[in-house]
Protein backbone atom coordinates (compact mmCIF):
# COMPACT_ATOMS: atom_id res chain seq x y z
CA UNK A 1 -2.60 13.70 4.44
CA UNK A 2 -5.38 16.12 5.17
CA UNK A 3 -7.90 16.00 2.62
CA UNK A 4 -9.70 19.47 1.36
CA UNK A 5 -12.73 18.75 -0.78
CA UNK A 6 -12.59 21.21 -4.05
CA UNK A 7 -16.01 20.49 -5.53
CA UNK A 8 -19.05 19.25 -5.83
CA UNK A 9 -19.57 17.67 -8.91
CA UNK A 10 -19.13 14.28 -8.57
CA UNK A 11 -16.37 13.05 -10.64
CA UNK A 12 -15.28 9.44 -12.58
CA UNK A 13 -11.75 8.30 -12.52
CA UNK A 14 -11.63 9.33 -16.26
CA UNK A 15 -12.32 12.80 -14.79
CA UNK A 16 -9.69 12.30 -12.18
CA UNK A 17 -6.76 11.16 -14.93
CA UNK A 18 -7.94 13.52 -17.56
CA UNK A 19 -6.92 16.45 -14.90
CA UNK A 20 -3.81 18.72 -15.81
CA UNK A 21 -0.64 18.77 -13.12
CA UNK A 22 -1.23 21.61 -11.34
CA UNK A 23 1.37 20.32 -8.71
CA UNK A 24 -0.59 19.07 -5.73
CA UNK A 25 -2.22 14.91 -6.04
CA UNK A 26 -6.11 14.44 -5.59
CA UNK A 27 -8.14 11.39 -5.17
CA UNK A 28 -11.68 10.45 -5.51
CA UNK A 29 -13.70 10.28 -2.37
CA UNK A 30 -17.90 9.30 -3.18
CA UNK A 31 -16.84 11.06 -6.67
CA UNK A 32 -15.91 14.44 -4.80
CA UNK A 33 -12.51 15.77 -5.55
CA UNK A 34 -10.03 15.77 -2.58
CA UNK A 35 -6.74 18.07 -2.89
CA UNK A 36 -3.69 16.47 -1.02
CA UNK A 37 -1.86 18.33 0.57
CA UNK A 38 2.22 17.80 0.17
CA UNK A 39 3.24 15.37 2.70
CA UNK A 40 6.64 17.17 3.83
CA UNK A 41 10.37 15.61 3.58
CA UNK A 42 10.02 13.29 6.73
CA UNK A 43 7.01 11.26 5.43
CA UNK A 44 8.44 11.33 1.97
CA UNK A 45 11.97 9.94 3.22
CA UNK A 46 10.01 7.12 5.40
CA UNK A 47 7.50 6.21 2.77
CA UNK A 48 10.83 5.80 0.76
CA UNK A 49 12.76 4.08 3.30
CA UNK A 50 9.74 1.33 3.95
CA UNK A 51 9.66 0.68 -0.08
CA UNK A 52 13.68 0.59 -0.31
CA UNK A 53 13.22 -2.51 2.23
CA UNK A 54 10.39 -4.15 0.40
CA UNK A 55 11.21 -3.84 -3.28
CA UNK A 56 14.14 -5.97 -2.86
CA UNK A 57 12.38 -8.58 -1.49
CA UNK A 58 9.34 -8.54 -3.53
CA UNK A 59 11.90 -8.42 -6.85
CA UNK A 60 13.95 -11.57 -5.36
CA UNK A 61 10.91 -13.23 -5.00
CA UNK A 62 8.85 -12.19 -8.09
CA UNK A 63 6.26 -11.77 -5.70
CA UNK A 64 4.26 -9.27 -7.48
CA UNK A 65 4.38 -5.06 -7.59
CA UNK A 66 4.96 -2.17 -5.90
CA UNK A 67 3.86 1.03 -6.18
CA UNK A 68 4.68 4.55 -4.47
CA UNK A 69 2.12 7.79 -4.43
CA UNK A 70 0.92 8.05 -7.54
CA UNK A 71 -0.23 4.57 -7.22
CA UNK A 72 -3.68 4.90 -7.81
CA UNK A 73 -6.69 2.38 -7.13
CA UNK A 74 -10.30 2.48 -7.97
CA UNK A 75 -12.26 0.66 -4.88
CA UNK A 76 -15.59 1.92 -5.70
CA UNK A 77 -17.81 3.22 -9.24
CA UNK A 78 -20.53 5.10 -9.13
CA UNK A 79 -19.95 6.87 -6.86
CA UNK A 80 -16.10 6.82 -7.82
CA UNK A 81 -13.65 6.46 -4.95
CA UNK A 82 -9.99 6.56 -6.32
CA UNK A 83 -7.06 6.23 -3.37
CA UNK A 84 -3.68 6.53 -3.68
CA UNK A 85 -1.71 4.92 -0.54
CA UNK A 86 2.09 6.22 -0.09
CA UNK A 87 3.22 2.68 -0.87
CA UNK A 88 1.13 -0.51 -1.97
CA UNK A 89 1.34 -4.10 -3.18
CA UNK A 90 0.00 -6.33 -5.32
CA UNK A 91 0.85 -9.79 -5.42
CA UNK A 92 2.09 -10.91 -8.73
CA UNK A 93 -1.38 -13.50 -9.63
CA UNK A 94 -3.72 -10.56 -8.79
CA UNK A 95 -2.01 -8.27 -11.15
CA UNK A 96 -3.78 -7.38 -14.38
CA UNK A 97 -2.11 -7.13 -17.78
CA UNK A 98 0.93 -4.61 -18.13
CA UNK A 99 -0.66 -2.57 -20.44
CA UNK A 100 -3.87 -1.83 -17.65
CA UNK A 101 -0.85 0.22 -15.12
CA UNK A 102 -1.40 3.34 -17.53
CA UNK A 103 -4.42 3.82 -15.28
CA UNK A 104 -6.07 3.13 -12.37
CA UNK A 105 -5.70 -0.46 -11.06
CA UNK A 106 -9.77 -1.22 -10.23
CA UNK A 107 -8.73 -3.68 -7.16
CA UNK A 108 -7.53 -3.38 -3.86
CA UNK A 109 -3.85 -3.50 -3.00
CA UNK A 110 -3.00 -6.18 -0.80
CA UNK A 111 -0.91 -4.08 1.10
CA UNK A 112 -1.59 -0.05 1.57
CA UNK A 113 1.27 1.69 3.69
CA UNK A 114 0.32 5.65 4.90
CA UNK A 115 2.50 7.95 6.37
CA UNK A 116 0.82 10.03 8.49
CA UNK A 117 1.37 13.69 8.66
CA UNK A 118 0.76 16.61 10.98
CA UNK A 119 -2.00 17.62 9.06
CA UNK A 120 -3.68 14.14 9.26
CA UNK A 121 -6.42 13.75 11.48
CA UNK A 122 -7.40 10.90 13.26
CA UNK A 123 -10.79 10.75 11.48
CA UNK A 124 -9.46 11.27 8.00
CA UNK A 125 -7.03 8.32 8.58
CA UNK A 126 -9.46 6.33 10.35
CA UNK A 127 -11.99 6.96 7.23
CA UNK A 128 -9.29 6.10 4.70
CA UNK A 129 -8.65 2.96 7.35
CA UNK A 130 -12.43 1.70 7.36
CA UNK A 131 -12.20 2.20 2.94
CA UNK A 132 -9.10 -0.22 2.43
CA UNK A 133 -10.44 -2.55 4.51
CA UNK A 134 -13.88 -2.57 3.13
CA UNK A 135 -12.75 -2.70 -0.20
CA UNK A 136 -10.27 -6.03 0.53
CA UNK A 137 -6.83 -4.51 1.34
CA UNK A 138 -5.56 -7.34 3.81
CA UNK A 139 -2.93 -5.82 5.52
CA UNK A 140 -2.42 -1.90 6.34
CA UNK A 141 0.07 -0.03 7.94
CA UNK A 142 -0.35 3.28 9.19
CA UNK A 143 3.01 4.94 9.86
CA UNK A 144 3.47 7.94 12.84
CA UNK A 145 6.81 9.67 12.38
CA UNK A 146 5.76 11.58 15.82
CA UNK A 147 4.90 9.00 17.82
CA UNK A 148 7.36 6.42 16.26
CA UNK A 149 4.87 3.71 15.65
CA UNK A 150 2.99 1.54 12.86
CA UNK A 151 -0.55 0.36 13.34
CA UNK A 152 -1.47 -2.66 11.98
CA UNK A 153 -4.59 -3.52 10.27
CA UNK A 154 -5.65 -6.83 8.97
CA UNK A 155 -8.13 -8.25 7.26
CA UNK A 156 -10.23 -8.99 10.41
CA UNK A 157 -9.77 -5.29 11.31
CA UNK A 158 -7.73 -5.62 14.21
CA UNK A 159 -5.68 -2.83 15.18
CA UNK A 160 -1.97 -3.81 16.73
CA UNK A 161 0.82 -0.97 17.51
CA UNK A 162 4.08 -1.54 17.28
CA UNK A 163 6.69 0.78 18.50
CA UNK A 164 10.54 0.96 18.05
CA UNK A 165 11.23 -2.04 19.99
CA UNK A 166 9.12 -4.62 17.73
CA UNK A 167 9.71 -5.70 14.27
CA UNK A 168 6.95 -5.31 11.35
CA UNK A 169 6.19 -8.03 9.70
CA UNK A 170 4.58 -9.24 6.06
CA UNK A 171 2.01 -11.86 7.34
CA UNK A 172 0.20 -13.95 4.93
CA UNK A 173 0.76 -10.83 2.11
CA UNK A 174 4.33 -10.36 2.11
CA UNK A 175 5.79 -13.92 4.22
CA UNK A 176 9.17 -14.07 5.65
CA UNK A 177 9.70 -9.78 5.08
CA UNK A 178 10.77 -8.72 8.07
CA UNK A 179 11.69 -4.24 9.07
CA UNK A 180 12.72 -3.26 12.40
CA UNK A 181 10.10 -0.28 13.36
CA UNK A 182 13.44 1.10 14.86
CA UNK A 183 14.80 1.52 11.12
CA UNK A 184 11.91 3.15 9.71
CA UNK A 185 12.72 5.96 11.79
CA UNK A 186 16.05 5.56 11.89
């Protein structure tokens, strides 16, 4: 997702809710407005095919919530930086009352999942990367539909790839999940 900034005035996360649809998702970077682009139909149809394997399993387990990409999160205030991975969870003891999802959740997801596209660069990845770590996501994983691979990220910030011939795993976040990286892409 290749960020454009579109001003700036640095914004709050009121600012950023308060918005009207005009169509196109933004998030918060330092309090500077940054226009996503769309993502396209193949990151779209993987983002959904990762979250059609883990909702089942986080609902069987009542193991918390999941959230697709309008699943915002407020990591840092003044300056306001507001991200919004293509799928995230939060395990069920870290979430805060139902009636807080209207908005922003102000805490990290345990999980962030992006799906990279064309328009990505490496920096802007690696910068959005470097943020969900620093702000406490423990386990990231950065999808590429072109190369066919997920890098992982941990909480001790070591990178792992995986291609087509490994299996992704949930770790200490999601325990026992298990996707083939071969049916991500499938």
């Amino acid at each position: 997702m290749a960020a454009v900034p579109t001003t700036a005035t640095l914004l709050t996360a009121d600012d950023l809710l308060a918005m009207p649809d005009d169509g196109y998702r933004y998030e918060l970077v330092r309090g500077e407005l940054v226009r996503l682009p769309m993502s396209g139909h193949q990151s779209s149809r993987i983002a959904i095919r990762i979250a059609n394997r883990i909702g089942p399993f986080v609902e069987a387990g009542a193991l918390g919530n999941i959230a697709g990409a309008d699943g915002a999160y407020i990591f840092e205030r003044d300056p306001y930086t507001v991200r919004i991975p293509d799928l995230s969870f939060v395990r069920a003891e870290r979430l805060p009352p139902e009636d807080a999802w209207a908005k922003f959740l102000e805490l990290a997801p345990d999980l962030a999942v992006e799906v990279v596209s064309p328009s990505d660069s490496a920096n802007e990845v690696q910068e959005k990367v470097n943020e969900y770590l620093a702000a406490g996501v423990q386990l990231i994983w950065i999808v590429y539909p072109i190369q066919r691979t997920v890098t992982i990220y941990a909480a001790d910030r070591a990178a792992r790839v995986l291609n087509e011939a490994d299996t992704l795993d949930g770790g200490d976040v999601l325990p026992g999940f298990t996707l083939s990286i071969a049916d991500i892409f499938a």
